[in-house]
Protein backbone atom coordinates (compact mmCIF):
# COMPACT_ATOMS: atom_id res chain seq x y z
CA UNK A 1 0.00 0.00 0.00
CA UNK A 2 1.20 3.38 -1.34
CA UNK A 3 1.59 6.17 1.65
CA UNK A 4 2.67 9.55 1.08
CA UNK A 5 2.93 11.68 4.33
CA UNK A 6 3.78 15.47 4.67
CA UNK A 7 4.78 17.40 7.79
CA UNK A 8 6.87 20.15 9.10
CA UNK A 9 4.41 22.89 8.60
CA UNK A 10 3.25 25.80 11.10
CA UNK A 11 2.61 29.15 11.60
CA UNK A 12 5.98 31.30 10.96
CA UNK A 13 6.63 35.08 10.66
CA UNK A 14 7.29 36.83 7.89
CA UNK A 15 11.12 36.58 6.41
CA UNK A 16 11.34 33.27 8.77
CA UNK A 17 11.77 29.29 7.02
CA UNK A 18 10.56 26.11 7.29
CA UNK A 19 11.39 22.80 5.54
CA UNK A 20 8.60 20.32 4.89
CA UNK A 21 9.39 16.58 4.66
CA UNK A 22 7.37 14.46 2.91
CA UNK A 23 8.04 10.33 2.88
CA UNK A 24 6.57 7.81 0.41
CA UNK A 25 5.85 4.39 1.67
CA UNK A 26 5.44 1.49 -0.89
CA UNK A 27 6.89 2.44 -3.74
CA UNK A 28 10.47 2.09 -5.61
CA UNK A 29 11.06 5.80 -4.73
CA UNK A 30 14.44 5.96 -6.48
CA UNK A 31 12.30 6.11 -9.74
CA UNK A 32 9.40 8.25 -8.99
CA UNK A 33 9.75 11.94 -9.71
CA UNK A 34 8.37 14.17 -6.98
CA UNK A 35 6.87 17.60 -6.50
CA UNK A 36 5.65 20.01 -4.06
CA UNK A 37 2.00 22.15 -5.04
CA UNK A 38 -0.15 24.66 -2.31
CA UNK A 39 -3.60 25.76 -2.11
CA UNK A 40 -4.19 28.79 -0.73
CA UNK A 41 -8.03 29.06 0.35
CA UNK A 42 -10.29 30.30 -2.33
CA UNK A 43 -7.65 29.24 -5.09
CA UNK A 44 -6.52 27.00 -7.54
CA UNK A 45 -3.87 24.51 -6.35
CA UNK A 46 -0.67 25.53 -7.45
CA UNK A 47 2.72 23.91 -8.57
CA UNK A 48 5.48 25.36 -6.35
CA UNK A 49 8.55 22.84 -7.47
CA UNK A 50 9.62 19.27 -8.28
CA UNK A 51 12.71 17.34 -8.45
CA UNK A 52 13.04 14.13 -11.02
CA UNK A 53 14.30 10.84 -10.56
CA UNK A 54 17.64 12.19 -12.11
CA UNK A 55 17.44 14.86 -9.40
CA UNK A 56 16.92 17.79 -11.82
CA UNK A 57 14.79 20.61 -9.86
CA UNK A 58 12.74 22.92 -11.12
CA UNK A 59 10.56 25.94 -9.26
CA UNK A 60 7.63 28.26 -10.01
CA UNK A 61 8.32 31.90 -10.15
CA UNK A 62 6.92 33.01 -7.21
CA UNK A 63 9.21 31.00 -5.22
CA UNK A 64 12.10 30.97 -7.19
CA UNK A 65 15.11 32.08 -4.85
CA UNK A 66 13.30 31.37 -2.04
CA UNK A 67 12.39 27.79 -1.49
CA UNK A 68 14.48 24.85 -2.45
CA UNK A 69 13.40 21.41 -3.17
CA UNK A 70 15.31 18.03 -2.78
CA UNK A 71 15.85 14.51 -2.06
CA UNK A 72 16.72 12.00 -0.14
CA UNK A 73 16.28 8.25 -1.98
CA UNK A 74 17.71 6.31 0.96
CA UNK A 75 15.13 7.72 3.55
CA UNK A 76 12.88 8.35 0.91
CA UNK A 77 11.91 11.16 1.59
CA UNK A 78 11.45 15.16 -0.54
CA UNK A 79 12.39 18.49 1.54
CA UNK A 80 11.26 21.67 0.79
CA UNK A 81 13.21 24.54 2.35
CA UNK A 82 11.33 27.70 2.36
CA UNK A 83 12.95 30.72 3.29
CA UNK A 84 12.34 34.55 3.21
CA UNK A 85 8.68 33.60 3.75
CA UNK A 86 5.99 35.97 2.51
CA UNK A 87 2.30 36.12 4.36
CA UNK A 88 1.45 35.02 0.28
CA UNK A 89 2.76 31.88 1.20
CA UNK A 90 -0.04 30.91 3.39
CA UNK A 91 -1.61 27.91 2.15
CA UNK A 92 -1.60 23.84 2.55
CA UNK A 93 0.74 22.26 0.89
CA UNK A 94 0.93 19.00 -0.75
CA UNK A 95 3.38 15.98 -1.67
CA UNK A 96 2.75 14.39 -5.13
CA UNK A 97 4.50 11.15 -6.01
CA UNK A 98 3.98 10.03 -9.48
CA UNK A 99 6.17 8.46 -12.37
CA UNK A 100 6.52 9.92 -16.38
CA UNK A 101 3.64 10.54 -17.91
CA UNK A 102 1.93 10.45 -14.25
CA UNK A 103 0.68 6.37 -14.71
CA UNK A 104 1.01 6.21 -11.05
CA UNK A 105 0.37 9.15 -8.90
CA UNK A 106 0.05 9.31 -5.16
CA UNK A 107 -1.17 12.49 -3.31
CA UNK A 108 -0.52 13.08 0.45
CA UNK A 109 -3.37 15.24 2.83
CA UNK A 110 -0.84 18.36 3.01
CA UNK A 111 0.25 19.84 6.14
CA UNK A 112 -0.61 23.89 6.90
CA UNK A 113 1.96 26.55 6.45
CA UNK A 114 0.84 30.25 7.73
CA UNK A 115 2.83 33.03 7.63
CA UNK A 116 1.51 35.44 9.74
CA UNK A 117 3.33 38.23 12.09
């Protein structure tokens, strides 16, 4: 059975970081590619970065500079380092799992990140 399990969120202050984990269970995760999105309330679930199976990363725009992603294949296990946080960056965010062409994709239930003074 697939499981794919966020944490690390919280409520932070503006400028501060925070690095999410997120660790999938029952799958070969050496040769899934992975990727971070957030939903802010009232809006459209957005990509915020991903990492492949090679380890190339990639970010969106409005994070670009600011958060980092990467991984870990012996614990199995994607980070997200956020830094220079922005109150904009309020929302839930959410671990996605999934190989090329997304055959097999595995969502986690997100863990909150506020960013509030």
């Amino acid at each position: 059975q697939v499981q794919v399990m966020e944490s690390g969120g919280g409520l932070v202050q503006p400028g501060g970081s925070l690095r999410l984990s997120c660790v999938a269970s029952g799958v070969n995760f050496a040769i899934y590619n992975m990727a971070w999105y957030r939903q802010a309330p009232g809006k459209q679930r957005e990509w915020v970065a991903g990492v492949t199976s090679a380890g190339i990363t990639d970010s969106g725009d409005s994070v670009k500079g600011r958060f980092t992603i990467s991984r870990d294949n012996a614990k199995s296990t994607v980070y997200l380092q956020m830094n220079s946080l922005k109150p904009e960056d309020t929302a839930v965010y959410y671990c996605n799992v999934y190989t090329l062409g997304y055959k097999y994709s595995y969502w986690g239930l997100g863990t909150q990140v506020t960013v509030s003074s």
